[in-house]
PDB file of N, CA and C in Angstrom:
ATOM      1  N   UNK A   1       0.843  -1.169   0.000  1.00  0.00           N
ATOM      2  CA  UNK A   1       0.000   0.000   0.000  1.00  0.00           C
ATOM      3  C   UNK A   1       0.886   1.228   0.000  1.00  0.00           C
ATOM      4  N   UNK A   2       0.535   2.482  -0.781  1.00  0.00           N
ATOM      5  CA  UNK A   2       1.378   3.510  -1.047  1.00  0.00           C
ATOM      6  C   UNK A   2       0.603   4.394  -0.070  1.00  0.00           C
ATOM      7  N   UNK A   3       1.224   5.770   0.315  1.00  0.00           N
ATOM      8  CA  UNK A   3       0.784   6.732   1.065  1.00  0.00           C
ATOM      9  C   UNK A   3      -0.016   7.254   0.523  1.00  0.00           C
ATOM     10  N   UNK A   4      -0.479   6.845  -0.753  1.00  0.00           N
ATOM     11  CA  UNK A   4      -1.872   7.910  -1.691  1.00  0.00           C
ATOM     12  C   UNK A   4      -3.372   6.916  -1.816  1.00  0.00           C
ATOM     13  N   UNK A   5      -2.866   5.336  -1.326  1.00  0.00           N
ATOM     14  CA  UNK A   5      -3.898   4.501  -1.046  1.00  0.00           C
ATOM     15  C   UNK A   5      -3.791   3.093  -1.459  1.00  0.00           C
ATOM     16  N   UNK A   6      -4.852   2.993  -1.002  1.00  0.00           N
ATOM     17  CA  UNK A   6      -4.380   1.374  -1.548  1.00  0.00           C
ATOM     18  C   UNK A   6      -3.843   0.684  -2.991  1.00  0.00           C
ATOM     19  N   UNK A   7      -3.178  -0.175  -3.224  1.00  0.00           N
ATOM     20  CA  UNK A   7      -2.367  -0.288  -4.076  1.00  0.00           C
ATOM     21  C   UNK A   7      -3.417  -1.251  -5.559  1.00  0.00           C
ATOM     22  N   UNK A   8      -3.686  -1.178  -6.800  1.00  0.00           N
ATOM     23  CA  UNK A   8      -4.477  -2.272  -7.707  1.00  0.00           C
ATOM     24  C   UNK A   8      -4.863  -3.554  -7.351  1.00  0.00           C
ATOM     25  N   UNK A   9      -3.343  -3.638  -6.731  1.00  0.00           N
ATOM     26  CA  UNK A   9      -4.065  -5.165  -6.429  1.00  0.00           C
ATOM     27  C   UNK A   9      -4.672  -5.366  -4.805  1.00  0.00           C
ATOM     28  N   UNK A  10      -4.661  -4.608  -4.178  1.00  0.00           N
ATOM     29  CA  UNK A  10      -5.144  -4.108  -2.565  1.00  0.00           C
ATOM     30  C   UNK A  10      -6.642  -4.185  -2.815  1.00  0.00           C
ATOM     31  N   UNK A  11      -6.738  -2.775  -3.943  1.00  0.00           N
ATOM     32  CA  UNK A  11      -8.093  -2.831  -4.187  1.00  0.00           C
ATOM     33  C   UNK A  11      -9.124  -3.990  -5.244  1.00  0.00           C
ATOM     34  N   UNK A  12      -8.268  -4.837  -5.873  1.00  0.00           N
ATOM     35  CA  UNK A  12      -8.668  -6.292  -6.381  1.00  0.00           C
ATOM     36  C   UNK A  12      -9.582  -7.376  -5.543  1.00  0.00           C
ATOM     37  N   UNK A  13      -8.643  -7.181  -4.458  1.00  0.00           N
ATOM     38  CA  UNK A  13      -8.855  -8.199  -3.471  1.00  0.00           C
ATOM     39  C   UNK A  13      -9.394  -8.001  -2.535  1.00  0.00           C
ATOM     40  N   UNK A  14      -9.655  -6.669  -2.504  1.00  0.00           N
ATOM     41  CA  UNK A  14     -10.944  -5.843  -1.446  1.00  0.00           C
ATOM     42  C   UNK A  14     -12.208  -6.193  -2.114  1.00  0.00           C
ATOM     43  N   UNK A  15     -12.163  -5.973  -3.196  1.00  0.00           N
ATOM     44  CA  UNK A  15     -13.399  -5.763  -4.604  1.00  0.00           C
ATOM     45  C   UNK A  15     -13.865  -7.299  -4.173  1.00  0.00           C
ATOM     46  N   UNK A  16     -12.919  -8.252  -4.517  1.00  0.00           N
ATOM     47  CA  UNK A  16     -13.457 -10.039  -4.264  1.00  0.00           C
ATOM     48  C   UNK A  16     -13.803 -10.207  -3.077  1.00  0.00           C
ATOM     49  N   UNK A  17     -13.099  -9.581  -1.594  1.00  0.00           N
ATOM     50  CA  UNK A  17     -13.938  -9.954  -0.667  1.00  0.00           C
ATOM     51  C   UNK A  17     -15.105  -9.489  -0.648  1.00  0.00           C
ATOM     52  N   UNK A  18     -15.199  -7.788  -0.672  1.00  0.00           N
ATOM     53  CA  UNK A  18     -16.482  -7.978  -1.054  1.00  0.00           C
ATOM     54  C   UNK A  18     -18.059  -8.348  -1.121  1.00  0.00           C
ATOM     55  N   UNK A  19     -17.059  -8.301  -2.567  1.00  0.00           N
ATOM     56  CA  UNK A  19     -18.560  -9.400  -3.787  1.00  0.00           C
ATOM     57  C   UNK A  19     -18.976 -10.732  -2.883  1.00  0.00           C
ATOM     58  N   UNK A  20     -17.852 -11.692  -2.428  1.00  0.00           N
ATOM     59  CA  UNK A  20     -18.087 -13.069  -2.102  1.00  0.00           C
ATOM     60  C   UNK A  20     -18.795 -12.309  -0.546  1.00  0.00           C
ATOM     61  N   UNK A  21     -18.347 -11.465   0.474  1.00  0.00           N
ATOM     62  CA  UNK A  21     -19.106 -11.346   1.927  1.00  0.00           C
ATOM     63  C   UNK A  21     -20.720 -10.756   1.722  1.00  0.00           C
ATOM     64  N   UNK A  22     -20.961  -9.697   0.305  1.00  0.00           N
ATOM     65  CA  UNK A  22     -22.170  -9.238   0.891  1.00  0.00           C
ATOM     66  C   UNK A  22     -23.134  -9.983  -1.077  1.00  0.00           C
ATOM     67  N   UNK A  23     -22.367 -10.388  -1.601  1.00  0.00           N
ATOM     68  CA  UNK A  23     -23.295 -10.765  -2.431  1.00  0.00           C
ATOM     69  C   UNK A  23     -23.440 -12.296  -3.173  1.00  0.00           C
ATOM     70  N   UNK A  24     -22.010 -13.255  -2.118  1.00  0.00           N
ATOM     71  CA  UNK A  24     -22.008 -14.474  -2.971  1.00  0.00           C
ATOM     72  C   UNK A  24     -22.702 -14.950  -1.430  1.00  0.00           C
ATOM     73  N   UNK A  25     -23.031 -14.881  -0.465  1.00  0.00           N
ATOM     74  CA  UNK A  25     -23.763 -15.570   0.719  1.00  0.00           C
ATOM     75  C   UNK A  25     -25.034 -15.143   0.893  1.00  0.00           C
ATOM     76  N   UNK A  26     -25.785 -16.262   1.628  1.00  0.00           N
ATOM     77  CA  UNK A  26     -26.768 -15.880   1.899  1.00  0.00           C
ATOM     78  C   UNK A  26     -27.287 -14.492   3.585  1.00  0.00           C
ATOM     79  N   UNK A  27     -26.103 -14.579   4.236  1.00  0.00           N
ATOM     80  CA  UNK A  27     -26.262 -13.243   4.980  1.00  0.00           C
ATOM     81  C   UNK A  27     -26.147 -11.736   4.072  1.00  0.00           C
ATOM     82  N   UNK A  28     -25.707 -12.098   3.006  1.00  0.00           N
ATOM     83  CA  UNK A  28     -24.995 -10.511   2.411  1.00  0.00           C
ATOM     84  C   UNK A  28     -25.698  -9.487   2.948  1.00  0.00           C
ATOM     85  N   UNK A  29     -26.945  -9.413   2.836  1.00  0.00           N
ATOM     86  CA  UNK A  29     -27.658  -8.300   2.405  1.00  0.00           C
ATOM     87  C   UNK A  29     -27.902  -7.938   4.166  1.00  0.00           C
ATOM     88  N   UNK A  30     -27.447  -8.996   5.330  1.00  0.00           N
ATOM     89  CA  UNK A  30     -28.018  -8.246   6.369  1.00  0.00           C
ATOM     90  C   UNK A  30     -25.948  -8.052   6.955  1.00  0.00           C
ATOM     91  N   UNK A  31     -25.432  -8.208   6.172  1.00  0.00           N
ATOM     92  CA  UNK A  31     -23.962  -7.654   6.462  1.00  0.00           C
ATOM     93  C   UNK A  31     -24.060  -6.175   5.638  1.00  0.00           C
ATOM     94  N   UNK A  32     -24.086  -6.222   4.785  1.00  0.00           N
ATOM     95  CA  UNK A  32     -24.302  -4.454   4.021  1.00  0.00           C
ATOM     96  C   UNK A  32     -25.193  -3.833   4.985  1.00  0.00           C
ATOM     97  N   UNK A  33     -26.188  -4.315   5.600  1.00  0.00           N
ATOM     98  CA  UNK A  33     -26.738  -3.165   6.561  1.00  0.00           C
ATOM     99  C   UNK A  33     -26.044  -2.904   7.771  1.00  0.00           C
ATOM    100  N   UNK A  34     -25.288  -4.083   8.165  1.00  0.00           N
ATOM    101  CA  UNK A  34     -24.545  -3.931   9.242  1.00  0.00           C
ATOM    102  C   UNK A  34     -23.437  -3.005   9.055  1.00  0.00           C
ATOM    103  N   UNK A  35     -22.276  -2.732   7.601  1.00  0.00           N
ATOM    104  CA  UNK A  35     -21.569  -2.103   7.214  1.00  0.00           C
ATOM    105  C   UNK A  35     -22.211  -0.529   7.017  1.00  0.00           C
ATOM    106  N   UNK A  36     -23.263  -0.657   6.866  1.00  0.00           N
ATOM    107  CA  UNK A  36     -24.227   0.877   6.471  1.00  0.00           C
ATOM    108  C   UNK A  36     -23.865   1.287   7.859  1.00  0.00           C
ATOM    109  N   UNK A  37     -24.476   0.517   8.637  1.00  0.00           N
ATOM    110  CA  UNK A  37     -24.881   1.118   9.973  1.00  0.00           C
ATOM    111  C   UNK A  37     -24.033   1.445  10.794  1.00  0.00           C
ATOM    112  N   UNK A  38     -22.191   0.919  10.718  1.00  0.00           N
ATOM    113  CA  UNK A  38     -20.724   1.083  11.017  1.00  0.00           C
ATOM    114  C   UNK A  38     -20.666   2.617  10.727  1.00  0.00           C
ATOM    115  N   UNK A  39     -20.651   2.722   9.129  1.00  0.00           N
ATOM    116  CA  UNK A  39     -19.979   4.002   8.968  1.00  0.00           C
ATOM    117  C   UNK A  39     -21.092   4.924   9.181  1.00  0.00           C
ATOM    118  N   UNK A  40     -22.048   4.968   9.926  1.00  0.00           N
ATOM    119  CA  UNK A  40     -22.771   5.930  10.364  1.00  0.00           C
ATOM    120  C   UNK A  40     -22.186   6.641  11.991  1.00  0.00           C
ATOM    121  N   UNK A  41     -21.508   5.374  12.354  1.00  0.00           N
ATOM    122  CA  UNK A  41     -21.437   5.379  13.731  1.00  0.00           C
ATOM    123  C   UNK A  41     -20.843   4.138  13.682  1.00  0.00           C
ATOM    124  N   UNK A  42     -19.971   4.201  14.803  1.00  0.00           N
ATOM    125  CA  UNK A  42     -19.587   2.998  15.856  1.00  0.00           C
ATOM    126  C   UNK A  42     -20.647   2.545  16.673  1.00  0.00           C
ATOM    127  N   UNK A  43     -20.556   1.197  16.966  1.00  0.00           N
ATOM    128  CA  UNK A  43     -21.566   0.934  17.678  1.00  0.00           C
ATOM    129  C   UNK A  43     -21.461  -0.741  18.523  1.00  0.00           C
ATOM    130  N   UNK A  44     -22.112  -1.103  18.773  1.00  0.00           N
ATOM    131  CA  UNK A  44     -21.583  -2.362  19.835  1.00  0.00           C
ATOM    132  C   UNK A  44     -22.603  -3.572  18.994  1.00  0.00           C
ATOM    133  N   UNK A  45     -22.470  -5.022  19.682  1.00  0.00           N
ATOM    134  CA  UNK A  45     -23.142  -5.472  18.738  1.00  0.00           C
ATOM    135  C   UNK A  45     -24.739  -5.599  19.459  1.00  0.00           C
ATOM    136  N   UNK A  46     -25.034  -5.270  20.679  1.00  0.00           N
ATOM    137  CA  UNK A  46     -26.815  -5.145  21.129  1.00  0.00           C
ATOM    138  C   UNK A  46     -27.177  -3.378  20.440  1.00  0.00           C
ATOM    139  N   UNK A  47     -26.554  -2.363  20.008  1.00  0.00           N
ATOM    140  CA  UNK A  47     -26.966  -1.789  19.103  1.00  0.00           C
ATOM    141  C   UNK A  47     -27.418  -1.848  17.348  1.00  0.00           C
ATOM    142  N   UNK A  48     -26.372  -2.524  17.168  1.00  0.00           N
ATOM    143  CA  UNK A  48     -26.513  -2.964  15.347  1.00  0.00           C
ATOM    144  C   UNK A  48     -27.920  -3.687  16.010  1.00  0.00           C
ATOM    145  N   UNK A  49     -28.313  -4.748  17.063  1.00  0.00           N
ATOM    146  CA  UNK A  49     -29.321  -5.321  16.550  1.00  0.00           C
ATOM    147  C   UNK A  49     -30.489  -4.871  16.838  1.00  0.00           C
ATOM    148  N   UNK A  50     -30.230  -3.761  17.900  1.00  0.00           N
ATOM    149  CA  UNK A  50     -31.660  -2.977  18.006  1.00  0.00           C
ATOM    150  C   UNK A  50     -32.083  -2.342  17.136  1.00  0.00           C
ATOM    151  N   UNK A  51     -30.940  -1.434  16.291  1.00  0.00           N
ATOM    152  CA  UNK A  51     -30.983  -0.459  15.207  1.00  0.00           C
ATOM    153  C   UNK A  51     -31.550  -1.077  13.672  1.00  0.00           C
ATOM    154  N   UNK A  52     -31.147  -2.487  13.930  1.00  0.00           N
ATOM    155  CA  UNK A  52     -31.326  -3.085  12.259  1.00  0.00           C
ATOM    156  C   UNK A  52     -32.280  -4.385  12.629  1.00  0.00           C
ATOM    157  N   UNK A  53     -33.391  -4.475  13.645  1.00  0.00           N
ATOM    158  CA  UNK A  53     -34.365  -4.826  13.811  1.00  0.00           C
ATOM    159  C   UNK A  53     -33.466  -7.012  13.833  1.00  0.00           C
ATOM    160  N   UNK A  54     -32.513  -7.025  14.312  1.00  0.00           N
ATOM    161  CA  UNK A  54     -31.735  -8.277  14.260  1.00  0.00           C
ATOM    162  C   UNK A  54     -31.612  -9.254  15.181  1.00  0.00           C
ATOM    163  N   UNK A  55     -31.455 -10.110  15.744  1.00  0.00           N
ATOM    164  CA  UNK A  55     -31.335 -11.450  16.796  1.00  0.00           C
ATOM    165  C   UNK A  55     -29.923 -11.084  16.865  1.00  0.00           C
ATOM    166  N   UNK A  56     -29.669 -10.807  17.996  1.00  0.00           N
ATOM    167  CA  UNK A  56     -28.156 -10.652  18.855  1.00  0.00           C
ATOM    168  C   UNK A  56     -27.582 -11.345  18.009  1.00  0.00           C
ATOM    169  N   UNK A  57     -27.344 -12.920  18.244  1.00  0.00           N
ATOM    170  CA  UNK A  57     -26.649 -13.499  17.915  1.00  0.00           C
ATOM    171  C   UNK A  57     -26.291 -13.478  16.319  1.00  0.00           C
ATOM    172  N   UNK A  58     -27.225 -13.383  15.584  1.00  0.00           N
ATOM    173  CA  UNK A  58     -27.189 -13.024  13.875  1.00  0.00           C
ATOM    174  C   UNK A  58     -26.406 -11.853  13.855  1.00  0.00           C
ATOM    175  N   UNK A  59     -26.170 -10.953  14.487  1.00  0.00           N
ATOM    176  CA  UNK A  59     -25.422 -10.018  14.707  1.00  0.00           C
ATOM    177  C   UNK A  59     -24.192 -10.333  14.546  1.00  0.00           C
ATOM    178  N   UNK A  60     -24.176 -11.030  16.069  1.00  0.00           N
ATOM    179  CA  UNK A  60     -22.687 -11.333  16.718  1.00  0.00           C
ATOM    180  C   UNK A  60     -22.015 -12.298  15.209  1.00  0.00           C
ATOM    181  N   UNK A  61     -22.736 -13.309  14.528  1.00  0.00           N
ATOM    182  CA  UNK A  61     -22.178 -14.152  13.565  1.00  0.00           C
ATOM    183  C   UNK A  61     -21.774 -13.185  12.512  1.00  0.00           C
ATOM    184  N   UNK A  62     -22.298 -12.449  12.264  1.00  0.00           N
ATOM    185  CA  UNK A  62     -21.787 -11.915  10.641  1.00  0.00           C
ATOM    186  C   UNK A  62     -21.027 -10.415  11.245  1.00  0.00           C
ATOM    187  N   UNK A  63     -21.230 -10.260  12.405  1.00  0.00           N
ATOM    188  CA  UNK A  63     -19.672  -9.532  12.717  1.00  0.00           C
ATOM    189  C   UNK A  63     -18.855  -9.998  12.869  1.00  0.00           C
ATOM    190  N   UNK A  64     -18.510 -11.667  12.956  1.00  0.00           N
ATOM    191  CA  UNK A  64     -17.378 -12.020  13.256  1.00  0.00           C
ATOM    192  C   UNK A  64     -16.534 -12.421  11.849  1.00  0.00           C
ATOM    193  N   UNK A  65     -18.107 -12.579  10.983  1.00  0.00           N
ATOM    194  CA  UNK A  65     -17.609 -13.207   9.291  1.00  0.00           C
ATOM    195  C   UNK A  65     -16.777 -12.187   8.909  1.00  0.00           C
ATOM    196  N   UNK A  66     -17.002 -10.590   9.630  1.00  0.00           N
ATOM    197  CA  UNK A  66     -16.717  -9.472   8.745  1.00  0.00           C
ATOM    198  C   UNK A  66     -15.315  -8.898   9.379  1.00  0.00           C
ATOM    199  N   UNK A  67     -14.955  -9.589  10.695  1.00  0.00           N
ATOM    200  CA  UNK A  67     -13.891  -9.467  11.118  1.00  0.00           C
ATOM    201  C   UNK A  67     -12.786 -10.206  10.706  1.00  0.00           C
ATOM    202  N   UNK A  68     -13.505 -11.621  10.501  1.00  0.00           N
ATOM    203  CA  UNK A  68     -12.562 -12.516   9.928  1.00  0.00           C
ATOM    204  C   UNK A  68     -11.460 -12.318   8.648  1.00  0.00           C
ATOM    205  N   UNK A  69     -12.563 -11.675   7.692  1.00  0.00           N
ATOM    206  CA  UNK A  69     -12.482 -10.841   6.498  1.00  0.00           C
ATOM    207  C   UNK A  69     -11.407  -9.129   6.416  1.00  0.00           C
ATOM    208  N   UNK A  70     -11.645  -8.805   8.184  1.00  0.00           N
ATOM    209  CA  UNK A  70     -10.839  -7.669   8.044  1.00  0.00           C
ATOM    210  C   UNK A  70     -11.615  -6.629   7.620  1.00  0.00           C
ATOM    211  N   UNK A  71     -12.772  -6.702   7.747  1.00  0.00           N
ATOM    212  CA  UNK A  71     -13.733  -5.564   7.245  1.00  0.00           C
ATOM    213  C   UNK A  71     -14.253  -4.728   8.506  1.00  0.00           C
ATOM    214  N   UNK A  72     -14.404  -4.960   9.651  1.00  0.00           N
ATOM    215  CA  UNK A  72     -14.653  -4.403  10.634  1.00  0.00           C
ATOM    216  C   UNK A  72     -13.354  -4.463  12.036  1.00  0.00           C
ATOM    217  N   UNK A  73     -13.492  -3.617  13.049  1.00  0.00           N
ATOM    218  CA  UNK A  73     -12.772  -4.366  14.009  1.00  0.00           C
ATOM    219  C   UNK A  73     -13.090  -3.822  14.959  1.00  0.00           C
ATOM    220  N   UNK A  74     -12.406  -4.251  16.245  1.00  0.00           N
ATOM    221  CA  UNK A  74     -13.584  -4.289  17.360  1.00  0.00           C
ATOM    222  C   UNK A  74     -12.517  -3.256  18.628  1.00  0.00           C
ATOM    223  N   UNK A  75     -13.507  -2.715  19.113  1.00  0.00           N
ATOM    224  CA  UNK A  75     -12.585  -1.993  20.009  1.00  0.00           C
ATOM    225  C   UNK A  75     -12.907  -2.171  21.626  1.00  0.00           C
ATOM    226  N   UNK A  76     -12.358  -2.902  22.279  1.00  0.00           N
ATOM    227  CA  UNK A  76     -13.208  -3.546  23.804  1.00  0.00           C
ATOM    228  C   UNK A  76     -13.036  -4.512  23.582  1.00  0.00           C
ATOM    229  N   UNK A  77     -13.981  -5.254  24.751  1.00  0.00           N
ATOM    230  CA  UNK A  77     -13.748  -6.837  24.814  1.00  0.00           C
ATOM    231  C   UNK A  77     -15.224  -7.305  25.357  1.00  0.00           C
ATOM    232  N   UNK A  78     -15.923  -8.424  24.718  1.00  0.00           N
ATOM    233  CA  UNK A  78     -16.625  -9.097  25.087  1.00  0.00           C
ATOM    234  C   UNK A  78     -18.193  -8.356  24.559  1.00  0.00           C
ATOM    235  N   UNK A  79     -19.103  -8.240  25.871  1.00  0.00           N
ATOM    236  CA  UNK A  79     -20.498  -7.846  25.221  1.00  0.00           C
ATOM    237  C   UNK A  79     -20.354  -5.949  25.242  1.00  0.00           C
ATOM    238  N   UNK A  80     -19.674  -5.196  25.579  1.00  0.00           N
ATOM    239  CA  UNK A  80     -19.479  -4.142  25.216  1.00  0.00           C
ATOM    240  C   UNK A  80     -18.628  -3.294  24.143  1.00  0.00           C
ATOM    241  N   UNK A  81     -18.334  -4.267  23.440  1.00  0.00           N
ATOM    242  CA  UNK A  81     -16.941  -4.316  22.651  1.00  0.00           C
ATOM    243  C   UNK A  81     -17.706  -3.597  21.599  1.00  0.00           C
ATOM    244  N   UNK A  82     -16.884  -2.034  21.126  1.00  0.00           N
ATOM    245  CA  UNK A  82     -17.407  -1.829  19.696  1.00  0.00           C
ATOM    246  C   UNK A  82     -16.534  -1.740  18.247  1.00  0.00           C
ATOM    247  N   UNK A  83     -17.752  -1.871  17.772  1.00  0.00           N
ATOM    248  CA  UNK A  83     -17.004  -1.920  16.003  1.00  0.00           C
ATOM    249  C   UNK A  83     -17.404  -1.268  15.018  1.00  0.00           C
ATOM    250  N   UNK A  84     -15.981  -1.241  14.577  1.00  0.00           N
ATOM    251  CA  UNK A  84     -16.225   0.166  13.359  1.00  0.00           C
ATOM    252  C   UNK A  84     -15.702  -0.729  12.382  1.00  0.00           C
ATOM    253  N   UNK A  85     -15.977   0.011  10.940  1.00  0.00           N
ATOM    254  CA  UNK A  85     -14.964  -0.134   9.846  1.00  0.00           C
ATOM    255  C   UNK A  85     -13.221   0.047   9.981  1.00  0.00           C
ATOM    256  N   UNK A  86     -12.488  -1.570   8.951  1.00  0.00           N
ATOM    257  CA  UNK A  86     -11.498  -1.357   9.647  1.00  0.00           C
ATOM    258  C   UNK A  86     -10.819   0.082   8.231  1.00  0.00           C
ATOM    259  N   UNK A  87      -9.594  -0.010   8.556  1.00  0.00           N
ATOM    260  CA  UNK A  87      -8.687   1.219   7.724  1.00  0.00           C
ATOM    261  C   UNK A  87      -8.983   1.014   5.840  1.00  0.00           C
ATOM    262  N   UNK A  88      -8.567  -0.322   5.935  1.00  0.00           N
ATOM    263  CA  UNK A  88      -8.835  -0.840   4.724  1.00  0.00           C
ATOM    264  C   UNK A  88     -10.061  -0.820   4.164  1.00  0.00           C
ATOM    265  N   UNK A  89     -11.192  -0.785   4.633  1.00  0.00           N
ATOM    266  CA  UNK A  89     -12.455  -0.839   3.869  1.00  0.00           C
ATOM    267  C   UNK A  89     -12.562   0.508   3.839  1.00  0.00           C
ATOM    268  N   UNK A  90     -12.144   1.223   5.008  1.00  0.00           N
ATOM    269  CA  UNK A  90     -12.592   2.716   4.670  1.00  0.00           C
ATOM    270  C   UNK A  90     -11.896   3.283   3.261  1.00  0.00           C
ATOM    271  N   UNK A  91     -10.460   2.916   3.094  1.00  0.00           N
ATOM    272  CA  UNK A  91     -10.160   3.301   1.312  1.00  0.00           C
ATOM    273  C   UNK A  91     -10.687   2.787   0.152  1.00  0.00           C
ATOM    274  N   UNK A  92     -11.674   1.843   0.617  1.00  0.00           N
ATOM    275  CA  UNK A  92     -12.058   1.219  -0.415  1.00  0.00           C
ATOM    276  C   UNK A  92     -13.908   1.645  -0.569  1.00  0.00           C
ATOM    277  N   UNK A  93     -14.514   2.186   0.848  1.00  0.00           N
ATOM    278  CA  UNK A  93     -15.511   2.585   0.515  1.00  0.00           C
ATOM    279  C   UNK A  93     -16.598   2.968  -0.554  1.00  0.00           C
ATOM    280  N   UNK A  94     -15.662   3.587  -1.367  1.00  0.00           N
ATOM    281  CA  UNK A  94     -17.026   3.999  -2.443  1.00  0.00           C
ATOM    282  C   UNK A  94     -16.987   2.677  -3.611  1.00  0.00           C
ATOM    283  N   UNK A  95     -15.929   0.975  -3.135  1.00  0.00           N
ATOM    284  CA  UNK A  95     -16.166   0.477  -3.949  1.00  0.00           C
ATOM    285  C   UNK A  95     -17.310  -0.507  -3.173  1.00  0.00           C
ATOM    286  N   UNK A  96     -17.556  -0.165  -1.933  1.00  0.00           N
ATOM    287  CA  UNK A  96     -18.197  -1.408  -1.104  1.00  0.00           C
ATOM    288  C   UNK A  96     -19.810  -0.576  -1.288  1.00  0.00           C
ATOM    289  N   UNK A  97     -19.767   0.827  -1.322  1.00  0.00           N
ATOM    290  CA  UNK A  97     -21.120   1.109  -1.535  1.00  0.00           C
ATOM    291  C   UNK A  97     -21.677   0.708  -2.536  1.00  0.00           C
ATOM    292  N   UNK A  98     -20.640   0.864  -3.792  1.00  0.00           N
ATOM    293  CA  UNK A  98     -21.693   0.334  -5.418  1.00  0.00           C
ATOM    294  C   UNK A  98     -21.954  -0.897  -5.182  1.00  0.00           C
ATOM    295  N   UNK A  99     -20.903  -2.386  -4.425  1.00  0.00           N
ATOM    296  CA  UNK A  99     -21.944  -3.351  -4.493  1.00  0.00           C
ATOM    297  C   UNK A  99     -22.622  -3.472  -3.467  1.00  0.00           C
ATOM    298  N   UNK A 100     -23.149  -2.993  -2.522  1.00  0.00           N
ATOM    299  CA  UNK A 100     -23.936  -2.789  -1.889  1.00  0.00           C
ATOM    300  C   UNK A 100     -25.202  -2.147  -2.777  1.00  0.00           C
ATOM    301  N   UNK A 101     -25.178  -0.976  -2.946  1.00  0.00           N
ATOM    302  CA  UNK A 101     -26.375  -0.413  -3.931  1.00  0.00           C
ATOM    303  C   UNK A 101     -26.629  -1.691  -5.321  1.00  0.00           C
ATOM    304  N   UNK A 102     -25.496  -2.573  -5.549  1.00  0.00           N
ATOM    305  CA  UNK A 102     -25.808  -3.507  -6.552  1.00  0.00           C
ATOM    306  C   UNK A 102     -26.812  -4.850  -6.299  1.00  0.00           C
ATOM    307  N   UNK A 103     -26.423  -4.745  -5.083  1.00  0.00           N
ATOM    308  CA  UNK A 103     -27.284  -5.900  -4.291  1.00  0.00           C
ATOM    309  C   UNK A 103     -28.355  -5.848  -3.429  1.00  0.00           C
ATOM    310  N   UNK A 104     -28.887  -4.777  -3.242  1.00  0.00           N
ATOM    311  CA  UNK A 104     -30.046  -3.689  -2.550  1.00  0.00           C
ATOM    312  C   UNK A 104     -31.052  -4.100  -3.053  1.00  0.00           C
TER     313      UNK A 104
END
């Protein structure tokens, strides 16, 4: 990665995770709301599920898919722990909104 952003192939392989986290699974579409609802705000995971009408635990699972992935990360520990977007998705943002709006 260069100091002006992420590098072609950075953003390649951002682009494939992605496609495969919010549009090749069957959670996608309630991970893009969860990612909506990040860069609005930080937030914990008994907020995402009050806010996005969700079962805790459906929460807690596809925040962890999205951590796994490097797409979110968590700041705390345990049931107060919050999460934002990590560095990397934030440079890649306006490519995670189009497939998001692609899969809407």
């Amino acid at each position: 990665m260069t100091a002006a952003g992420p590098s072609k192939m950075d953003q390649r392989t951002m682009e494939g995770t992605l496609w495969h986290v919010l549009a090749g699974t069957k959670g996608g579409p309630n991970r893009a709301r969860i990612l909506r609802a990040l860069d609005e705000r930080p937030r914990n995971a008994n907020q995402l599920a009050d806010a996005l009408d969700l079962d805790y635990k459906t929460v807690r699972h596809h925040l962890d898919v999205l951590r796994e992935k490097n797409l979110v990360r968590r700041s705390g520990d345990d049931y107060g722990a919050i999460y934002l977007p990590t560095d990397r998705l934030r440079q890649c943002w306006d490519t995670c909104e189009e497939i998001i709006d692609s899969v809407s």
